[in-house]
Protein backbone atom coordinates (compact mmCIF):
# COMPACT_ATOMS: atom_id res chain seq x y z
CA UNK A 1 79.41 -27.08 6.72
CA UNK A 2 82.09 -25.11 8.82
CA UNK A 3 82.69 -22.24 7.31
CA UNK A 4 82.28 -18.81 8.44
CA UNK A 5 80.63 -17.78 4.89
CA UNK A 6 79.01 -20.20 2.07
CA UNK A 7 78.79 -19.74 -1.78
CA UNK A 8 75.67 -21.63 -3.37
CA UNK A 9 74.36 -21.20 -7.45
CA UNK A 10 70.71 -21.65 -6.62
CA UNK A 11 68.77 -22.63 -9.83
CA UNK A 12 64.75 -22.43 -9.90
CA UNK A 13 61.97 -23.21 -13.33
CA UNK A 14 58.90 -22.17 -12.19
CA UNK A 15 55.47 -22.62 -13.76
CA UNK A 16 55.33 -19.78 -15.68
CA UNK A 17 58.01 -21.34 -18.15
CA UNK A 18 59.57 -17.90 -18.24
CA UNK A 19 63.03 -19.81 -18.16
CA UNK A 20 65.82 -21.05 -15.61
CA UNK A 21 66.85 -18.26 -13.30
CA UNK A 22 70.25 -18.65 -11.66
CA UNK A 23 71.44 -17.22 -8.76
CA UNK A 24 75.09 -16.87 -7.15
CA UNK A 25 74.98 -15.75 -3.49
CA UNK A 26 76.83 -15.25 -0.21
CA UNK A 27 75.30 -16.67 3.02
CA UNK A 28 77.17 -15.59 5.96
CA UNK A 29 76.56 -19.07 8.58
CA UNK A 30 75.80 -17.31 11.90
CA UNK A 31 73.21 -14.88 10.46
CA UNK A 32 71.21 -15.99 7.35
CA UNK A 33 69.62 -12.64 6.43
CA UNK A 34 73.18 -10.93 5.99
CA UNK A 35 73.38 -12.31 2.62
CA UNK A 36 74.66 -11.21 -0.71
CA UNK A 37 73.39 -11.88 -4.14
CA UNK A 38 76.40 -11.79 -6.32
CA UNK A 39 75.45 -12.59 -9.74
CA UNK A 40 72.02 -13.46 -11.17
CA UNK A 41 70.60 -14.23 -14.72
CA UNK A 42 67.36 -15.98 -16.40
CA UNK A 43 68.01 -18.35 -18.98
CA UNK A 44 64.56 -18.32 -20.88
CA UNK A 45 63.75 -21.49 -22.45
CA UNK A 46 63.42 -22.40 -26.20
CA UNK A 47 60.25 -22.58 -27.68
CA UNK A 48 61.37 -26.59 -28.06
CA UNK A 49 62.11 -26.43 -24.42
CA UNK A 50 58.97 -24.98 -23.26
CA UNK A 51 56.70 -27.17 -25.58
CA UNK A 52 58.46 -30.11 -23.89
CA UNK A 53 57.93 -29.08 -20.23
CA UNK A 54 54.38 -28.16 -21.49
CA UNK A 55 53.52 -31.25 -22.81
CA UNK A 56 55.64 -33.57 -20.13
CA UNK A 57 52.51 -34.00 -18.18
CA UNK A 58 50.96 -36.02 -20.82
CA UNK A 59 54.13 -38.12 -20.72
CA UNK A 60 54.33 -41.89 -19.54
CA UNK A 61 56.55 -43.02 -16.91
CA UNK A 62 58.90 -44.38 -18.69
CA UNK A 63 59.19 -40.83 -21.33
CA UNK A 64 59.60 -38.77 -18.03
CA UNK A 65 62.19 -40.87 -16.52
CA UNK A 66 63.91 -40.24 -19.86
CA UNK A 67 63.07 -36.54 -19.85
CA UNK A 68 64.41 -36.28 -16.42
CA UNK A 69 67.76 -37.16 -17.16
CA UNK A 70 67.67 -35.23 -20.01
CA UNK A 71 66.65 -32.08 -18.54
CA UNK A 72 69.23 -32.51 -15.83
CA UNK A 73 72.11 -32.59 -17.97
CA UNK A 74 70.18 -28.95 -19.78
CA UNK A 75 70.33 -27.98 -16.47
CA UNK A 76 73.78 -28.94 -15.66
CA UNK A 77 75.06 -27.20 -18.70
CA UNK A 78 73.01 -24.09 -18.27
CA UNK A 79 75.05 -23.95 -15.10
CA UNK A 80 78.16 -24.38 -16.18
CA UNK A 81 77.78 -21.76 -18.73
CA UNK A 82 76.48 -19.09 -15.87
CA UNK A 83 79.42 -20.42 -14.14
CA UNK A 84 81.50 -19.56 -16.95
CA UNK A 85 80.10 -16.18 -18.36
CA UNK A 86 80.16 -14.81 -14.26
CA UNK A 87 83.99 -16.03 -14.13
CA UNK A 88 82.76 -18.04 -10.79
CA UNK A 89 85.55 -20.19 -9.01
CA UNK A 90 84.47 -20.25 -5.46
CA UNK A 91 80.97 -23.10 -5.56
CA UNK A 92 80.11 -25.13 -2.18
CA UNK A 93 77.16 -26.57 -3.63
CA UNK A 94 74.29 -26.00 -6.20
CA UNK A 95 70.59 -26.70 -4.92
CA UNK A 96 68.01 -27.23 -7.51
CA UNK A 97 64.79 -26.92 -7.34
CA UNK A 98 63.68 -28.51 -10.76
CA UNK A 99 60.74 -28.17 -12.81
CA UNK A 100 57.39 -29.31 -11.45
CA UNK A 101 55.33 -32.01 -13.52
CA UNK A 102 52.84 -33.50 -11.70
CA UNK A 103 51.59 -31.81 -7.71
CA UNK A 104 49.11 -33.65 -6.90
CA UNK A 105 49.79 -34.12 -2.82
CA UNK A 106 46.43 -35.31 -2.01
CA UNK A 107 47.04 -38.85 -3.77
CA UNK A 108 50.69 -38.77 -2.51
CA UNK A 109 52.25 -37.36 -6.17
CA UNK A 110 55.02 -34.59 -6.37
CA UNK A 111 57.75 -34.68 -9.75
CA UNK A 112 60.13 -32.19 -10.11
CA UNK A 113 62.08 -33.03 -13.07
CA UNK A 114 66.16 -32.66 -13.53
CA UNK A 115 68.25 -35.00 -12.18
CA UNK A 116 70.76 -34.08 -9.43
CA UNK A 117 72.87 -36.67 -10.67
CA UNK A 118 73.40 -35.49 -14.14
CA UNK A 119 73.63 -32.29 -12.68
CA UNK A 120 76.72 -33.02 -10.63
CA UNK A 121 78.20 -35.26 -13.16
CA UNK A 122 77.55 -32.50 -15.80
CA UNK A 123 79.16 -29.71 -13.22
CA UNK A 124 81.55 -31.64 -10.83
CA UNK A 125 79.94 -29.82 -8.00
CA UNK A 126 77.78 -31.06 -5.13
CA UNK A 127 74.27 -31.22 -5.73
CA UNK A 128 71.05 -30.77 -3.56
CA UNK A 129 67.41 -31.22 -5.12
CA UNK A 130 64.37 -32.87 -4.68
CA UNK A 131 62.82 -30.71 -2.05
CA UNK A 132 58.89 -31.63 -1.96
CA UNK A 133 59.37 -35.37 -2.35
CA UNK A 134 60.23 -36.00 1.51
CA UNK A 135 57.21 -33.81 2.68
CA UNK A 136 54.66 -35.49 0.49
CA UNK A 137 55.81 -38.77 1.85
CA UNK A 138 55.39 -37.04 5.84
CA UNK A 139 51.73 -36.46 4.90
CA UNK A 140 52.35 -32.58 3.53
CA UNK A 141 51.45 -30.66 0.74
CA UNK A 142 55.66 -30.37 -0.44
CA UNK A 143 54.46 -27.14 -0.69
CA UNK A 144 54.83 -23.99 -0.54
CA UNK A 145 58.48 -24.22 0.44
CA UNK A 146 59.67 -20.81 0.28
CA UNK A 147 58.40 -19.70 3.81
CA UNK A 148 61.78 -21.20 5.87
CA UNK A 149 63.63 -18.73 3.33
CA UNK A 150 60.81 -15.69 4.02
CA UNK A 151 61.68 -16.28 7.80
CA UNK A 152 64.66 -16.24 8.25
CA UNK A 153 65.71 -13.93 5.29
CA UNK A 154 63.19 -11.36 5.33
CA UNK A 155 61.73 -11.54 8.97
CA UNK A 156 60.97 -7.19 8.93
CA UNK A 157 58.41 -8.40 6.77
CA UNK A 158 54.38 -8.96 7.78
CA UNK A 159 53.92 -10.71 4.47
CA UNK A 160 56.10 -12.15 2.00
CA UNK A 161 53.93 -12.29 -1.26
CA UNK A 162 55.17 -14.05 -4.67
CA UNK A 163 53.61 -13.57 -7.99
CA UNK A 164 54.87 -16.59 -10.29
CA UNK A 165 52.83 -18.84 -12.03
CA UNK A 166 50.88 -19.25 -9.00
CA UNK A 167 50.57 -16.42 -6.35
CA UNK A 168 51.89 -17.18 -2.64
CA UNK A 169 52.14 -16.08 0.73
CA UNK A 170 53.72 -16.38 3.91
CA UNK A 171 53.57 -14.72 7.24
CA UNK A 172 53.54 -15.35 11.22
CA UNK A 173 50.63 -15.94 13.24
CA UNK A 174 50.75 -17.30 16.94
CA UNK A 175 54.61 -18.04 16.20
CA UNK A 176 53.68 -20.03 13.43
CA UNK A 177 54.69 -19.78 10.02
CA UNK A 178 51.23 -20.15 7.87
CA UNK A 179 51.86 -20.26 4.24
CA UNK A 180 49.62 -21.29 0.95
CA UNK A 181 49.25 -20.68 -2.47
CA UNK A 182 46.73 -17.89 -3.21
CA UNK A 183 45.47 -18.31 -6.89
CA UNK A 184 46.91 -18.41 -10.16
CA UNK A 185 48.49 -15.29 -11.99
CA UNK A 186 51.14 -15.99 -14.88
CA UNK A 187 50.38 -18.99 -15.72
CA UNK A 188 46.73 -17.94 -16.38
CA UNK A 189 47.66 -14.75 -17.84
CA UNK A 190 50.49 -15.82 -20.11
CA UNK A 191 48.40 -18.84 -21.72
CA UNK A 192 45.61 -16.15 -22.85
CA UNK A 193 48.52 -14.17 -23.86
CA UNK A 194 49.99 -16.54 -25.77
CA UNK A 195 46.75 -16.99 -28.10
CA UNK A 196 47.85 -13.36 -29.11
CA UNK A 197 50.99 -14.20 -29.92
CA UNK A 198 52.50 -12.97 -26.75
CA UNK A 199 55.13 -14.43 -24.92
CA UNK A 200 53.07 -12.29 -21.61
CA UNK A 201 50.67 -9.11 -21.50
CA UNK A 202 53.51 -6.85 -20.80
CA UNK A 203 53.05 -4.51 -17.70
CA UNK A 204 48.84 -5.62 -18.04
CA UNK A 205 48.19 -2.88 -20.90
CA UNK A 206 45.80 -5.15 -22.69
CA UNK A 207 44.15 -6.64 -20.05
CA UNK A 208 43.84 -2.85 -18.88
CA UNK A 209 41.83 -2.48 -22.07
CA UNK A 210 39.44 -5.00 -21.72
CA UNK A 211 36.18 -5.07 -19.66
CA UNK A 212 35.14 -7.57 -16.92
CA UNK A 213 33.12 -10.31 -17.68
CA UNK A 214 31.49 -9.89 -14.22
CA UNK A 215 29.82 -13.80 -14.26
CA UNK A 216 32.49 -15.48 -15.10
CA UNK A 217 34.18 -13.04 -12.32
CA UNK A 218 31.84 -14.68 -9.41
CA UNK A 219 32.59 -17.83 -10.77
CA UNK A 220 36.16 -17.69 -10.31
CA UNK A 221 35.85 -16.39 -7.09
CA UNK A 222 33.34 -18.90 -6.22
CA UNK A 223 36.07 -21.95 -6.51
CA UNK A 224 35.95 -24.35 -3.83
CA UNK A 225 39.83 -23.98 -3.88
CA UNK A 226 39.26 -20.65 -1.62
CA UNK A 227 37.06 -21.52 0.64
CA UNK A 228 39.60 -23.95 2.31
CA UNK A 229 41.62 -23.35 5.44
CA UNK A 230 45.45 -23.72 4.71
CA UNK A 231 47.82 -25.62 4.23
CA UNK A 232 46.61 -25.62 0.58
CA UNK A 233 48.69 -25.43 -2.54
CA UNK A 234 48.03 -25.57 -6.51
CA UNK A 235 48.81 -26.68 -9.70
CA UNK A 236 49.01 -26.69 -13.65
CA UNK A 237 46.69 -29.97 -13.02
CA UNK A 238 44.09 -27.75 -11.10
CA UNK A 239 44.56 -24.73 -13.49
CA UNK A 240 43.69 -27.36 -16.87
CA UNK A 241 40.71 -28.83 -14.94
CA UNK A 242 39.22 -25.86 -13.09
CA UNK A 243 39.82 -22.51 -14.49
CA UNK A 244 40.87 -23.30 -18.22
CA UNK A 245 37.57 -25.05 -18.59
CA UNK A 246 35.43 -22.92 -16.86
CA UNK A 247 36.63 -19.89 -18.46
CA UNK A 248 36.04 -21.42 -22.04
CA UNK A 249 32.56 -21.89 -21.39
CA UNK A 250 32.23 -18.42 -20.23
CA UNK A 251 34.50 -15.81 -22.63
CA UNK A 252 36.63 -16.66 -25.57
CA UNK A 253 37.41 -12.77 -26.03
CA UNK A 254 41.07 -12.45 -24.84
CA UNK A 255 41.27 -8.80 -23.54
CA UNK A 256 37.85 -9.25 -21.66
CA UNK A 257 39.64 -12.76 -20.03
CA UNK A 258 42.97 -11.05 -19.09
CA UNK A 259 40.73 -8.09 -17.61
CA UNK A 260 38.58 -10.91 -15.43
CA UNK A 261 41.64 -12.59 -14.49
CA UNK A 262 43.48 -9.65 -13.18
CA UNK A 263 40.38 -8.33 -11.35
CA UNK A 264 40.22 -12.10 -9.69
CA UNK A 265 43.99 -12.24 -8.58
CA UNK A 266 43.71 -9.24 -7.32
CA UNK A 267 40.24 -9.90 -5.32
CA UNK A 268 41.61 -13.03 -3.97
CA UNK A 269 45.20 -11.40 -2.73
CA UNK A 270 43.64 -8.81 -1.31
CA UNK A 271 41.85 -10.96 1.21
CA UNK A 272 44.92 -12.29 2.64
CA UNK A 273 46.51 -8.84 2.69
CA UNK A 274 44.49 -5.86 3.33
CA UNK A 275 45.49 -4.29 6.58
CA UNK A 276 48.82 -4.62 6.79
CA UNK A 277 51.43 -2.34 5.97
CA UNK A 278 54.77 -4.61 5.89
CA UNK A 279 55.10 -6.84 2.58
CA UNK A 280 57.23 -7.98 0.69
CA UNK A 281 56.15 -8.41 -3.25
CA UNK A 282 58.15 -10.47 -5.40
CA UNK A 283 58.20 -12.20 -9.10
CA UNK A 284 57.03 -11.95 -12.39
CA UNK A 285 53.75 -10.27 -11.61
CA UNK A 286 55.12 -7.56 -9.18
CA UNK A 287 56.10 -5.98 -13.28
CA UNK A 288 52.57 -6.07 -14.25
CA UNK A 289 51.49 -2.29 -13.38
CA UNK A 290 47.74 -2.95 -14.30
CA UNK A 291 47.65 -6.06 -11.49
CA UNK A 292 49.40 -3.89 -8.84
CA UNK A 293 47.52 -1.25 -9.25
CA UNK A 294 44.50 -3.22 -8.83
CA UNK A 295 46.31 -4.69 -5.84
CA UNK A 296 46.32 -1.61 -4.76
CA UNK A 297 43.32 -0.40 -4.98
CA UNK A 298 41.02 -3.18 -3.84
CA UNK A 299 43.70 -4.25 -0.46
CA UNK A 300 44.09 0.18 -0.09
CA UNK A 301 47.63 -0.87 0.73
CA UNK A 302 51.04 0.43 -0.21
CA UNK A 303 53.71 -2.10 -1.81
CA UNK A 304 56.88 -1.40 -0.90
CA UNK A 305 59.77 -1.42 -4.00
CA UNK A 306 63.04 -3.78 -3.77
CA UNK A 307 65.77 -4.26 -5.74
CA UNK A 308 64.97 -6.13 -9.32
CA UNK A 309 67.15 -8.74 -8.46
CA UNK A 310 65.79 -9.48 -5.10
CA UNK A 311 62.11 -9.41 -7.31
CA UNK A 312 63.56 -11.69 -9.42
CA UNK A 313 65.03 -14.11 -8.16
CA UNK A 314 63.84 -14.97 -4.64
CA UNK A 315 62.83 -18.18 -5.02
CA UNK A 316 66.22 -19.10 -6.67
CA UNK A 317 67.76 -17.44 -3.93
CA UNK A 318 65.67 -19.48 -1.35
CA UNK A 319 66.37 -22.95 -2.82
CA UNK A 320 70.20 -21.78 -2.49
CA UNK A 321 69.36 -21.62 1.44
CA UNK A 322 67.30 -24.79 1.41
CA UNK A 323 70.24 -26.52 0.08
CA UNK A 324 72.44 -25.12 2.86
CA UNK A 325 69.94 -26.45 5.75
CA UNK A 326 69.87 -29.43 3.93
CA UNK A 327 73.69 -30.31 3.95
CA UNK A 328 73.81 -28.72 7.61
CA UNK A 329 70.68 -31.32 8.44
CA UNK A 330 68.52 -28.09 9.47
CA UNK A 331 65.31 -28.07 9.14
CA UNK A 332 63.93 -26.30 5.82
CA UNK A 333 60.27 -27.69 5.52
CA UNK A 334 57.49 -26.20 8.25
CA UNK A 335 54.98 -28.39 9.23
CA UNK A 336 52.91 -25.64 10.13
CA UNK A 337 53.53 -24.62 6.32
CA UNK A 338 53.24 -28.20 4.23
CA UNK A 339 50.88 -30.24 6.52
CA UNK A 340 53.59 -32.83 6.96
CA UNK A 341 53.93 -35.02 10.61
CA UNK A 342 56.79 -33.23 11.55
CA UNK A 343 59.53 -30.42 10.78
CA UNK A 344 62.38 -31.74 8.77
CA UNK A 345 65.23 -31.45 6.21
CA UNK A 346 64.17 -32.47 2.76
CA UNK A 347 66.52 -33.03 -0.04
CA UNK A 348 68.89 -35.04 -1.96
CA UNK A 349 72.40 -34.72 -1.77
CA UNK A 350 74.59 -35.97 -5.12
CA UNK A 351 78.22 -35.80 -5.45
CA UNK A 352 80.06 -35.37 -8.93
């Protein structure tokens, strides 16, 4: 693309089912990090909405083929109208990133629904999604693939750590960019907090209230999942057959769950982290006060505070660069990151 600066809406669902967050940003083409985020807004999902992306992984082939296109032209519409609302006239292209079904890497299985070609036809803009599909195929993980956006966006940075639905990280070692999922937060926390009728535990109060159930603590710690060496990543599949089970057998009191949890997330971050001084903390969870204060406490580290947008929407922000190395055939997937054979450009390009 030659142009001296680029305008991308990056759109992200993640797997806490909080809702679509949109992004609107400036990329200047000779230095990446000296962008701009100009508008940005989460669209949270209807209860309908969220039951369905629940539930979708229950869903034959033939239903999620059907729900993909459907959820692409949500998609495309929940554009346009952040498009609209924002008074946006100046698009290049929109990159996607979809909501993720199945992840299940090891047997050669990635789905991130929303079709990029309802979404152009439903925006008359140029489309890029489908990021993990490429990498899977290469051998990887198709995950994480934030890290390509940590480097070359946030490179002052030791550590780039996400809390979503699952927490991630990303650093350099031995001019390397090593990256894996960490362990589940939100999308632990927010399915005990739902059983309360809570949309989340807001800012950790009542797992702050709650005692550990120190057992099913050393269980959770005792996962197989952490004892690998990266590249490693997760998902919901993992969470219903490891931790939902195990933690049923252990504790059905809510407050004493959310109180094991965050004392678990926090453990197993804190082994990554402690000792360094540069990091970057974004998502969802950076809000919960009683997880990073445990954070904290166990790593003895300081988090440094960014702007609420840049906490926000990152990962939105990201896929909006992805997109951009992916119509400039740059590489946006680390091999170093995903496990794949090789560095290369994932993504699918659709015109309106």
């Amino acid at each position: 693309m030659n142009k001296k600066e680029v305008f991308s809406i990056g759109v992200m669902s993640g797997t806490s089912l909080d809702g679509v967050d949109l992004v609107y940003v400036k990329f200047e083409k000779n230095n990446y990090s000296n962008f701009e985020i100009l508008h940005a807004t989460t669209i949270p999902y209807s209860s309908e909405w969220r039951q369905m992306l629940q539930s979708a992984i229950q869903s034959s082939n033939k239903e999620l083929e059907k729900l993909d296109v459907v959820y692409g032209k949500y998609l495309g519409e929940v554009i346009n109208n952040f498009i609209y609302n924002f008074k946006i006239n100046n698009i290049d292209f929109v990159a996607s990133h979809g909501h993720t079904i199945l992840h299940q890497p090891e047997k050669g299985i990635t789905l991130q629904i929303g079709s990029g070609k309802e979404i152009a036809k439903v925006t008359k803009q140029k489309v890029v999604c489908d990021f993990r599909t490429q990498d899977v195929k290469l051998g990887g993980q198709g995950a994480p693939l934030v890290p390509i956006g940590d480097k070359l966006l946030f490179s002052e940075y030791d550590f780039c750590l996400n809390l979503g639905g699952f927490s991630n990280i990303s650093y350099d070692e031995n001019e390397k960019r090593i990256a894996f999922d960490v362990c589940p937060v939100n999308i632990v926390l927010n399915f005990y907090a739902n059983k309360l009728g809570l949309e989340y535990d807001k800012s950790g109060k009542i797992a702050s209230g709650g005692n550990i159930n120190q057992q099913l603590l050393e269980k959770l710690n005792s996962l197989e999942f952490y004892k690998q060496k990266p590249p490693k990543s997760l998902g919901l599949e993992w969470v219903q057959q490891e931790i939902l089970p195990l933690i049923n057998s252990f504790e059905n009191d809510v407050p004493i769950i959310l109180r094991t949890l965050v004392e678990h997330t926090a453990i197993q971050i804190s082994k990554v982290i402690a000792g360094n001084n540069s990091i970057l903390v974004t998502g969802g969870g950076f809000f919960n006060d009683f997880l990073m204060e445990r954070i904290n406490n166990i790593s003895k580290i300081h988090i440094q505070h960014v702007s609420k947008d840049l906490i926000n929407y990152k990962e939105a922000l990201i896929f909006a660069l992805l997109g951009l190395l992916r119509i400039d055939n740059q590489i946006n997937c680390l091999k170093s990151v995903t496990g794949a054979s090789k560095n290369h450009s994932s993504g699918e390009i659709f015109y309106p």
